[in-house]
Structure formats: C-alpha cells, structure tokens
N, C-alpha and C. Protein backbone atom coordinates (compact mmCIF):
# COMPACT_ATOMS: atom_id res chain seq x y z
N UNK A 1 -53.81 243.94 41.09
CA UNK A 1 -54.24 243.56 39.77
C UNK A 1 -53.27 242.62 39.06
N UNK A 2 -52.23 242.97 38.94
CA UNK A 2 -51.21 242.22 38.18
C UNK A 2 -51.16 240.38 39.18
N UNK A 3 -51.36 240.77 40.17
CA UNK A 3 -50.97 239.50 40.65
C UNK A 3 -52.11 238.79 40.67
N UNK A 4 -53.42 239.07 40.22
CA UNK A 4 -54.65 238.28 39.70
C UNK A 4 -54.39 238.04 38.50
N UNK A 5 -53.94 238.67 37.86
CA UNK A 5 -53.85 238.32 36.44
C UNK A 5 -53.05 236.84 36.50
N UNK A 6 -51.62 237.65 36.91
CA UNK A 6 -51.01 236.33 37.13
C UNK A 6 -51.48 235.08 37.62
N UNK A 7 -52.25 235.25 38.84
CA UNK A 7 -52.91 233.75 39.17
C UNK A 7 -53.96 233.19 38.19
N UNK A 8 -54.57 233.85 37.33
CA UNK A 8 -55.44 233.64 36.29
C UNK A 8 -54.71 232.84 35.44
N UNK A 9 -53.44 233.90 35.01
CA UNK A 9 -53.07 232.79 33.61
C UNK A 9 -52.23 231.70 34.10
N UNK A 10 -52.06 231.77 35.15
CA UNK A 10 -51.00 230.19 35.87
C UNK A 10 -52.56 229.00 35.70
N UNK A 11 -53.87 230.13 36.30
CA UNK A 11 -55.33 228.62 36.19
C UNK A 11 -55.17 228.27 34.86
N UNK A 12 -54.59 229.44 33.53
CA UNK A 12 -55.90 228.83 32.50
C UNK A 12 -54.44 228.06 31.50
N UNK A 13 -53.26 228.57 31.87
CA UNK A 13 -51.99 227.57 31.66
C UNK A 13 -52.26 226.14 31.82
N UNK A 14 -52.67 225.90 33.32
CA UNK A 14 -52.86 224.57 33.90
C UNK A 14 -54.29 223.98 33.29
N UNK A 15 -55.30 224.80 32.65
CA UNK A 15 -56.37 224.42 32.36
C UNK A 15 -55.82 223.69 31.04
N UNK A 16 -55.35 224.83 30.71
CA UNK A 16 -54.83 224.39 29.03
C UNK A 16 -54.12 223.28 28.96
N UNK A 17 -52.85 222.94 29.54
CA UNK A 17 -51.78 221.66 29.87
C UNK A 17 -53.09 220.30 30.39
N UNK A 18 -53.67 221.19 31.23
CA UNK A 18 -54.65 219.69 31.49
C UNK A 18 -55.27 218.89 29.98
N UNK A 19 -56.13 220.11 29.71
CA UNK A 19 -57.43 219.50 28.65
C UNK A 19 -55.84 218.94 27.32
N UNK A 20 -54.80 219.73 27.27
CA UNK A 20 -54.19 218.81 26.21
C UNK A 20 -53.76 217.86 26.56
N UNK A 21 -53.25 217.52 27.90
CA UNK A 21 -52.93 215.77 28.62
C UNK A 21 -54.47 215.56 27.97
N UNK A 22 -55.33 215.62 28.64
CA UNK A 22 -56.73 214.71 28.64
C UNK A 22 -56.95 214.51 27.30
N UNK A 23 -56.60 215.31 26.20
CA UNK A 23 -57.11 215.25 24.42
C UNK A 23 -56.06 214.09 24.23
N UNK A 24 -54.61 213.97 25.11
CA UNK A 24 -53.68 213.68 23.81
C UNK A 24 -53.81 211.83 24.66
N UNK A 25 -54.20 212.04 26.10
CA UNK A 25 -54.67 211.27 26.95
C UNK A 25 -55.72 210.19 26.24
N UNK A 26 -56.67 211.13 25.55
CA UNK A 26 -57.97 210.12 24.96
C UNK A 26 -57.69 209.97 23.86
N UNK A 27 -56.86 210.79 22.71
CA UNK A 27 -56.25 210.28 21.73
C UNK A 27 -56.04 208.73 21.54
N UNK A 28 -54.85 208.87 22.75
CA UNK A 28 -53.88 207.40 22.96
C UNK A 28 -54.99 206.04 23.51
N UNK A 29 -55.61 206.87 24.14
CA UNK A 29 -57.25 205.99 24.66
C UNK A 29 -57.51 205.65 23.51
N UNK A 30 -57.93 206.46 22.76
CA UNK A 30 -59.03 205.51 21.27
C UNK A 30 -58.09 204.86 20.53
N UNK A 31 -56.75 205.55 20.39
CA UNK A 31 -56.00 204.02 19.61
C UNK A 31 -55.65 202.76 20.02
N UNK A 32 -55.64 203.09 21.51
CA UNK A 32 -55.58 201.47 21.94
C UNK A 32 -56.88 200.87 21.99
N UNK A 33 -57.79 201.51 22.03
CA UNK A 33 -59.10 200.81 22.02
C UNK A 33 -59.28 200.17 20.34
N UNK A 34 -59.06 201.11 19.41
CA UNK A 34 -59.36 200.67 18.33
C UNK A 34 -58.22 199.37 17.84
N UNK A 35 -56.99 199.75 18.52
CA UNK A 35 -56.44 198.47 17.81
C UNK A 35 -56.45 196.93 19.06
N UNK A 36 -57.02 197.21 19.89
CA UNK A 36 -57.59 195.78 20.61
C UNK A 36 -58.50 195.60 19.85
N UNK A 37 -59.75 196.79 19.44
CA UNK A 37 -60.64 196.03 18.19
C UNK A 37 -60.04 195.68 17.18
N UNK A 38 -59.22 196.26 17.38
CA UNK A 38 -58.96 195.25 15.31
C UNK A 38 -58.39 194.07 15.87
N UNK A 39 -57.30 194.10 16.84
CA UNK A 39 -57.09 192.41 16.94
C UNK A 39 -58.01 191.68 17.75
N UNK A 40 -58.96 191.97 18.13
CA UNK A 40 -59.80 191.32 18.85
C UNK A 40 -60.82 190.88 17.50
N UNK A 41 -61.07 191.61 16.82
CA UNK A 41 -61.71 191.15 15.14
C UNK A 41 -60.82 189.92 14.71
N UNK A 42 -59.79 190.71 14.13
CA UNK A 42 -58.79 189.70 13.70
C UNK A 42 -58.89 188.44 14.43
N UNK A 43 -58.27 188.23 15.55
CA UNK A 43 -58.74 186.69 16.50
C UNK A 43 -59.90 186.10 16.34
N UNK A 44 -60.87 186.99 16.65
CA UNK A 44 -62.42 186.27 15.92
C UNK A 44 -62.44 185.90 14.59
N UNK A 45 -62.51 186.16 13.62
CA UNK A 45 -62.39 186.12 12.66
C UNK A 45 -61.59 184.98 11.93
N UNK A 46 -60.17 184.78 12.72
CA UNK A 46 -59.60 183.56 12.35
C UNK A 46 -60.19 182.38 13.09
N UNK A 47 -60.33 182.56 14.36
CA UNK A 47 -61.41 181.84 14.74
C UNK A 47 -62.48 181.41 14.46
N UNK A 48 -63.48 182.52 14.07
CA UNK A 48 -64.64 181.79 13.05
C UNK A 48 -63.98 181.12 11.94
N UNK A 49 -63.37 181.51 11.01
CA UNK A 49 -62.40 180.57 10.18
C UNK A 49 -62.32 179.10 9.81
N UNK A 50 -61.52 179.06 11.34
CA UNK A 50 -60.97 177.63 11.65
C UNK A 50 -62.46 176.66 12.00
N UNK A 51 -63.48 177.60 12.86
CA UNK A 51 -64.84 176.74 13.14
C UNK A 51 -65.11 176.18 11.84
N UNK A 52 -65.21 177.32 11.01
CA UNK A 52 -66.17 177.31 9.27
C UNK A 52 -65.69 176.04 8.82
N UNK A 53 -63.41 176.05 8.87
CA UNK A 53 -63.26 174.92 8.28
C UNK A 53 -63.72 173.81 8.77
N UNK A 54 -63.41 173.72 9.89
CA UNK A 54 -63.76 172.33 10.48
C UNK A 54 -65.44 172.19 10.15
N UNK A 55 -66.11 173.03 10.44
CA UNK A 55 -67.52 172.48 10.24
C UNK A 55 -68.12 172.13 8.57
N UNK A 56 -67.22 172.74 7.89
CA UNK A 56 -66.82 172.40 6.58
C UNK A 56 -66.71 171.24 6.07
N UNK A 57 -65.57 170.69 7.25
CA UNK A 57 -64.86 169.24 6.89
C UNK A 57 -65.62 168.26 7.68
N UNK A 58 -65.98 168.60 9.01
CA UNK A 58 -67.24 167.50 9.51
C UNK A 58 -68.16 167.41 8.11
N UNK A 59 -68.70 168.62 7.77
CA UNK A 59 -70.03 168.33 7.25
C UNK A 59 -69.70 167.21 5.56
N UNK A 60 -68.27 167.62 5.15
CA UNK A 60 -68.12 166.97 4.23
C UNK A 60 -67.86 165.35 4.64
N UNK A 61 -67.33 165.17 5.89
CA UNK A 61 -66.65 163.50 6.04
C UNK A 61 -68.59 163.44 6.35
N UNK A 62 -69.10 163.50 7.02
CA UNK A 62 -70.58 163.14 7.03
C UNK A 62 -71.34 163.01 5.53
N UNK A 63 -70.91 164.16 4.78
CA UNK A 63 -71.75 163.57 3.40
C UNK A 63 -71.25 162.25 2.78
N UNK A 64 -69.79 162.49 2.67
CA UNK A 64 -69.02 160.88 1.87
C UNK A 64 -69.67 160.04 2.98
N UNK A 65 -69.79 160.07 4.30
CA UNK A 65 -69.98 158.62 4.76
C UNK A 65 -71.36 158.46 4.66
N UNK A 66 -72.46 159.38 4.66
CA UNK A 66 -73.81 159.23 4.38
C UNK A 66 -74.23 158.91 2.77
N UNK A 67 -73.62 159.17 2.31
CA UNK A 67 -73.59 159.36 0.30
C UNK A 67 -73.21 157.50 0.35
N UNK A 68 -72.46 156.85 0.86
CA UNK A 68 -71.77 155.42 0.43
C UNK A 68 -72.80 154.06 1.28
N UNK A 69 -73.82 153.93 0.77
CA UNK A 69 -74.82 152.64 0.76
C UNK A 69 -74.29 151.65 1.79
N UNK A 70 -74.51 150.82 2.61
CA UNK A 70 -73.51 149.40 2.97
C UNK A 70 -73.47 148.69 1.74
N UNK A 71 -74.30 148.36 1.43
CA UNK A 71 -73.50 147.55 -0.12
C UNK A 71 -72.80 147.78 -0.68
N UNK A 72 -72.67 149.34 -0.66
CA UNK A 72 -71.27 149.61 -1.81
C UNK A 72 -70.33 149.96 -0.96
N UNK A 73 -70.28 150.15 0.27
CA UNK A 73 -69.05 149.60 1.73
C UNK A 73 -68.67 148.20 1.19
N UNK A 74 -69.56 147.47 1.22
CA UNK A 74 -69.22 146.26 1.48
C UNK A 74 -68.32 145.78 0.05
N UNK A 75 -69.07 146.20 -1.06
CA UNK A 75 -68.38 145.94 -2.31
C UNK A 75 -66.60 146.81 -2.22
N UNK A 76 -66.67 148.03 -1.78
CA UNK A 76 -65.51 148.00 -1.85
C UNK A 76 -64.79 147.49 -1.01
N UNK A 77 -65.54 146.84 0.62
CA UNK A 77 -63.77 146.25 1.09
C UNK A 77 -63.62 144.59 0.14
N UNK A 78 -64.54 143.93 -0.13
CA UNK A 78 -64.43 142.72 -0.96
C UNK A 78 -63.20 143.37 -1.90
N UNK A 79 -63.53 144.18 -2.54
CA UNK A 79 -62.46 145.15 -3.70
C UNK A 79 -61.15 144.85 -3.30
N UNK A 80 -61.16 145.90 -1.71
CA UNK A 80 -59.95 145.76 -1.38
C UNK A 80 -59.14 144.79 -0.88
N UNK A 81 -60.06 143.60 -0.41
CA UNK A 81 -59.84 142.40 0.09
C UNK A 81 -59.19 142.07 -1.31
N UNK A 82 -59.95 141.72 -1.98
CA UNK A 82 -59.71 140.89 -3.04
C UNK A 82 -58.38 140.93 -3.77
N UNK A 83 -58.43 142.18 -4.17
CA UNK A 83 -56.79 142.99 -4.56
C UNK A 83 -55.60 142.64 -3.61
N UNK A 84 -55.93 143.10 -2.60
CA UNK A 84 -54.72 142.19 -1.67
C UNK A 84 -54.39 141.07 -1.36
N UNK A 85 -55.49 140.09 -1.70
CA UNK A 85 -55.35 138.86 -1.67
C UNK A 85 -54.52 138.59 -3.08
N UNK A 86 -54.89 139.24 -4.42
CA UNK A 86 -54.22 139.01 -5.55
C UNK A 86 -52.54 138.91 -4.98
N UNK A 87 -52.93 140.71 -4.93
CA UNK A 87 -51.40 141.26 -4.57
C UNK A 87 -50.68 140.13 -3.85
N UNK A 88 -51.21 139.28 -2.80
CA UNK A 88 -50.68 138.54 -1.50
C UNK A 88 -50.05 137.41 -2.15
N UNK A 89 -50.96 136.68 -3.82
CA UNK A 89 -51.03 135.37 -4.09
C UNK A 89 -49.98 135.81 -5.33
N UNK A 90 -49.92 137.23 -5.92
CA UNK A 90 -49.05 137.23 -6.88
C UNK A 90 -47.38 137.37 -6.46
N UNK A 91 -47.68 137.76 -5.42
CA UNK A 91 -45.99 137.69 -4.74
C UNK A 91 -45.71 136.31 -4.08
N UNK A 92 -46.36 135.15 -3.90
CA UNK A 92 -46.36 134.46 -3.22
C UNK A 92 -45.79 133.69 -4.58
N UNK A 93 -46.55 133.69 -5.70
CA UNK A 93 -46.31 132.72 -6.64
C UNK A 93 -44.89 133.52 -7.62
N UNK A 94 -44.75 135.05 -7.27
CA UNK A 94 -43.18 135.07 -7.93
C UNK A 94 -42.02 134.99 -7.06
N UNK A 95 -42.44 134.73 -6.04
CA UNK A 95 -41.46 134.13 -4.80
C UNK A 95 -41.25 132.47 -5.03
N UNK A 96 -42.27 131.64 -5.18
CA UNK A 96 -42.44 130.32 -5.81
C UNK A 96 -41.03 129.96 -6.72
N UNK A 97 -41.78 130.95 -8.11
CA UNK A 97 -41.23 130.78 -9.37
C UNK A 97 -39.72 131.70 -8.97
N UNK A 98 -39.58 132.22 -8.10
CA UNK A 98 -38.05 132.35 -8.15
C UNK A 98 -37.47 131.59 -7.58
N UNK A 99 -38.06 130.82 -6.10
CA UNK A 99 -36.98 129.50 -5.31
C UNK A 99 -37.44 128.11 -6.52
N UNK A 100 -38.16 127.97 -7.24
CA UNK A 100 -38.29 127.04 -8.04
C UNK A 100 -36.64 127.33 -9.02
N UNK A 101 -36.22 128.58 -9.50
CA UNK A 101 -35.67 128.35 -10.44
C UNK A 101 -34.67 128.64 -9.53
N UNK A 102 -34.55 128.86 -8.22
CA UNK A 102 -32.92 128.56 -7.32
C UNK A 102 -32.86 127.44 -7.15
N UNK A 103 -33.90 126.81 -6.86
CA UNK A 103 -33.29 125.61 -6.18
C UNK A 103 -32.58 124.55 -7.98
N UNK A 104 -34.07 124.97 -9.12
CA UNK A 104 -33.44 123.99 -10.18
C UNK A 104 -31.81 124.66 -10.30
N UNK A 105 -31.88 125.10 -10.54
CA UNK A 105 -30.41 125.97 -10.61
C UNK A 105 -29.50 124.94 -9.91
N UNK A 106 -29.60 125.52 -8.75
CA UNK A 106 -28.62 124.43 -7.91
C UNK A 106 -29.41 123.16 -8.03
N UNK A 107 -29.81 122.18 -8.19
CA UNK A 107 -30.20 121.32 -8.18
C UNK A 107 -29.16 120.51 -9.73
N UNK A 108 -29.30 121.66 -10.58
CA UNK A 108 -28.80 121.44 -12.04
C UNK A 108 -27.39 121.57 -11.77
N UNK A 109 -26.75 122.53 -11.27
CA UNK A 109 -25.50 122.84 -10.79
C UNK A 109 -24.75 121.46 -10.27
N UNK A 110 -25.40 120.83 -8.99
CA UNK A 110 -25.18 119.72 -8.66
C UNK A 110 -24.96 118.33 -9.34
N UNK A 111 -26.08 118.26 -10.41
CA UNK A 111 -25.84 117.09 -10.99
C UNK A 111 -24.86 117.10 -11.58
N UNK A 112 -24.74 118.48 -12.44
CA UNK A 112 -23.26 118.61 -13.61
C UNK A 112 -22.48 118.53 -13.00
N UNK A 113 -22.08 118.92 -11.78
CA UNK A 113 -21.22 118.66 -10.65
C UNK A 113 -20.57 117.00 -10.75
N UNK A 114 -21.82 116.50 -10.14
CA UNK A 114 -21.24 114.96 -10.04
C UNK A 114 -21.60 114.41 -11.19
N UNK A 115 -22.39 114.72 -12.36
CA UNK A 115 -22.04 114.01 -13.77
C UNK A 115 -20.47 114.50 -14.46
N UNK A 116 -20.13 115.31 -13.70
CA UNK A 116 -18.31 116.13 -14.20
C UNK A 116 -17.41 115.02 -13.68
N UNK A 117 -17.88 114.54 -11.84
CA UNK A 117 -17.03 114.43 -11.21
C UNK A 117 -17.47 112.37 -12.15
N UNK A 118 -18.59 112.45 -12.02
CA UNK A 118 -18.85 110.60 -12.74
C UNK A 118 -17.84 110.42 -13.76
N UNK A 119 -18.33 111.05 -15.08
CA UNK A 119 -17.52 110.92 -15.89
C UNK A 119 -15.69 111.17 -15.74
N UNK A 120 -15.02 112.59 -15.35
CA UNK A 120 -14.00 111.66 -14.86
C UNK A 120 -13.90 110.17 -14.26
N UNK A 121 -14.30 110.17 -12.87
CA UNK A 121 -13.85 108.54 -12.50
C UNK A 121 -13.93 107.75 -13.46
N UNK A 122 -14.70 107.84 -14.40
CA UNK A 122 -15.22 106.73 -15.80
C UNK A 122 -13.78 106.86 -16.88
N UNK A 123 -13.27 108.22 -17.31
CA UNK A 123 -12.40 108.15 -17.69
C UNK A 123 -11.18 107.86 -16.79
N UNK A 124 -10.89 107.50 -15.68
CA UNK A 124 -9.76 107.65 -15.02
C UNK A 124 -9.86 106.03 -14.75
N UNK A 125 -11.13 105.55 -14.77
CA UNK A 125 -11.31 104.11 -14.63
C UNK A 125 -11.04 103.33 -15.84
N UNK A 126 -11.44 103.61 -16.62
CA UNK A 126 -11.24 103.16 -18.62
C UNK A 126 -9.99 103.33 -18.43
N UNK A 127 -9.23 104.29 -18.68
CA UNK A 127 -7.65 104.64 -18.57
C UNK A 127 -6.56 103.65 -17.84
N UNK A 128 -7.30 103.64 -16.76
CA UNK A 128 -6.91 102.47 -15.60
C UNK A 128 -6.59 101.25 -16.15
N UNK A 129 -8.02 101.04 -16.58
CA UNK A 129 -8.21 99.46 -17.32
C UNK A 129 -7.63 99.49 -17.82
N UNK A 130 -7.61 100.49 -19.52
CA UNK A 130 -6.74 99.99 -20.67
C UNK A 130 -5.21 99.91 -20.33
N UNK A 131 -4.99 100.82 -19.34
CA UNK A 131 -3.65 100.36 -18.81
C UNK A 131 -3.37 99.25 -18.64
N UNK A 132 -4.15 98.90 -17.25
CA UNK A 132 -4.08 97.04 -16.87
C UNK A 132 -3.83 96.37 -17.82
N UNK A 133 -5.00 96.60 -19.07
CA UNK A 133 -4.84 95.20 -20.10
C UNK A 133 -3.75 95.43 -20.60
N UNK A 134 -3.18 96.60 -20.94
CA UNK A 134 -1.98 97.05 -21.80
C UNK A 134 -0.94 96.20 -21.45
N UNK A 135 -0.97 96.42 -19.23
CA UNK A 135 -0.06 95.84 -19.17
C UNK A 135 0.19 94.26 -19.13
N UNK A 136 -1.03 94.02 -18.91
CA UNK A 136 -1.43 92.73 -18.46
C UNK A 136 -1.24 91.75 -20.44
N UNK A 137 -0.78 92.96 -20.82
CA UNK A 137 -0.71 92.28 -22.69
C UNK A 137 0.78 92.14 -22.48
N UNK A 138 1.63 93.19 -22.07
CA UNK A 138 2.77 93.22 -22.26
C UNK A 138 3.58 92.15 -21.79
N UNK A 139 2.39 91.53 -20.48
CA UNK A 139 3.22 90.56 -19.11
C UNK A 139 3.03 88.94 -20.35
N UNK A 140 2.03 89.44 -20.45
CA UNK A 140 2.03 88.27 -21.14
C UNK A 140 2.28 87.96 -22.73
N UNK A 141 2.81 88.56 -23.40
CA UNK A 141 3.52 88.50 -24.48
C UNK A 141 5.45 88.40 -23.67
N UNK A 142 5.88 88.95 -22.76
CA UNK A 142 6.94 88.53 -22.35
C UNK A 142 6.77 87.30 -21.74
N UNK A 143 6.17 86.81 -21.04
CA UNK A 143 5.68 85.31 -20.55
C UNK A 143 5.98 84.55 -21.83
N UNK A 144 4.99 84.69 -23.19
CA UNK A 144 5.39 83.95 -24.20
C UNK A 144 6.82 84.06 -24.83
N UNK A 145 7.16 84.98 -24.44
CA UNK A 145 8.53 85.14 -25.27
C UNK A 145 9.84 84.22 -24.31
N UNK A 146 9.48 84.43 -23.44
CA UNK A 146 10.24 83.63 -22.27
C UNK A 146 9.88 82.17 -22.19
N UNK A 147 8.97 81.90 -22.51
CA UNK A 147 8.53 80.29 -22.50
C UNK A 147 8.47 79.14 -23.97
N UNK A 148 8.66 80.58 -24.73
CA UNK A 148 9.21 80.11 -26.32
C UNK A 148 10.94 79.79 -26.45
C-alpha cells in the first residue's frame, strides 16, 4: 500500500510540475504572441502611415498640377522669365554704372595727373624763360655798359 501511494503521488507531483510548465509554458506563449501582435500592428500601422502620407502628397502634387491651366503655366514662366531677365538687365546696368564711374574716375584721375604734370612744365618753362630774359637783360645792359 504505502508504496502505491507513493508511486501515485510521484504521478500526480509530475502531473502537477507538468500542467504548471505547460500553464506557465502558454503563459509565456501568449505574451510573445501578443507582443509580436502589437509590434506587428505597430509596423503596419506606421506603414499604412507612411502609404497615407505619400498618397496624401501624390494626391496633393496631382491636384496643384491639375488645378494650374497651361495658360496660367505659361503666364507664370513668362513671370519668371521676365523677372530674371529684369533681375539679369538690372545687374548688368549697375555693373555698367559702376565701371562707367571707374573708369571716369580714373579717366579723371589721369587727366589731373597730366594737367598737374602740364602745368608744372608751363611753370618750370615761364620760370625758365623769365630767367633767360632776365638774363639775357642783364647780358645786355652789361654789353651797354661796356660799350658806353
């Protein structure tokens, strides 16, 4: 008797140790199942997301380009043409008006230059002269004084 008993409660020991592996077994089972569902949601989910945006943003670049007429394409690249051509002709003409006023600059620079350097020679030439005659007075007032 005793040693049936014993083999009994060694079965219902091992029964027991089993079914709590197998509970704590399927426990751990449903939480990994449930959290592959949640990130398997989660992934979908950002996924649908990213589709939504993009199909979002297709559907919006399709309305602006369906919403804009060719004529009013066309009016705005003339627009933009046009503006850049300004832009192109207004830098062109303050590029102009700035080598216009380098070059007068130096151009002006230059003359005062050699109207500086003219006028000396003019005074250094006058000077010259009145010298000459000065001396050319002196030679000849001693000439008269010598021939008197």
């Amino acid at each position: 008797m005793p040693l049936r008993r014993e083999a009994e409660d060694e079965v219902q020991m091992k029964e027991r140790r089993n079914s709590k592996v197998s509970r704590m077994a399927a426990r751990s089972y449903a939480d990994d199942e449930e959290q592959m569902n949640l990130r398997w949601k989660t992934n979908a989910s950002k996924m649908a997301a990213r589709c939504e945006a993009d199909e979002e943003e297709q559907r919006i670049l399709r309305r602006n380009t369906n919403i804009r007429p060719e004529a009013e394409d066309k009016k705005q690249m003339n627009l933009r043409r046009n503006t850049n051509t300004n832009r192109r002709v207004a830098i062109r003409e303050a590029e102009d008006e700035e080598q216009t006023n380098s070059r007068m600059k130096t151009k002006a620079g230059r003359m005062a230059a050699r109207c500086e350097t003219e006028k000396e020679e003019q005074r250094n030439l006058i000077r010259n002269t009145n010298a000459s005659k000065m001396v050319a007075r002196y030679k000849a007032k001693d000439e008269m004084e010598m021939n008197s």
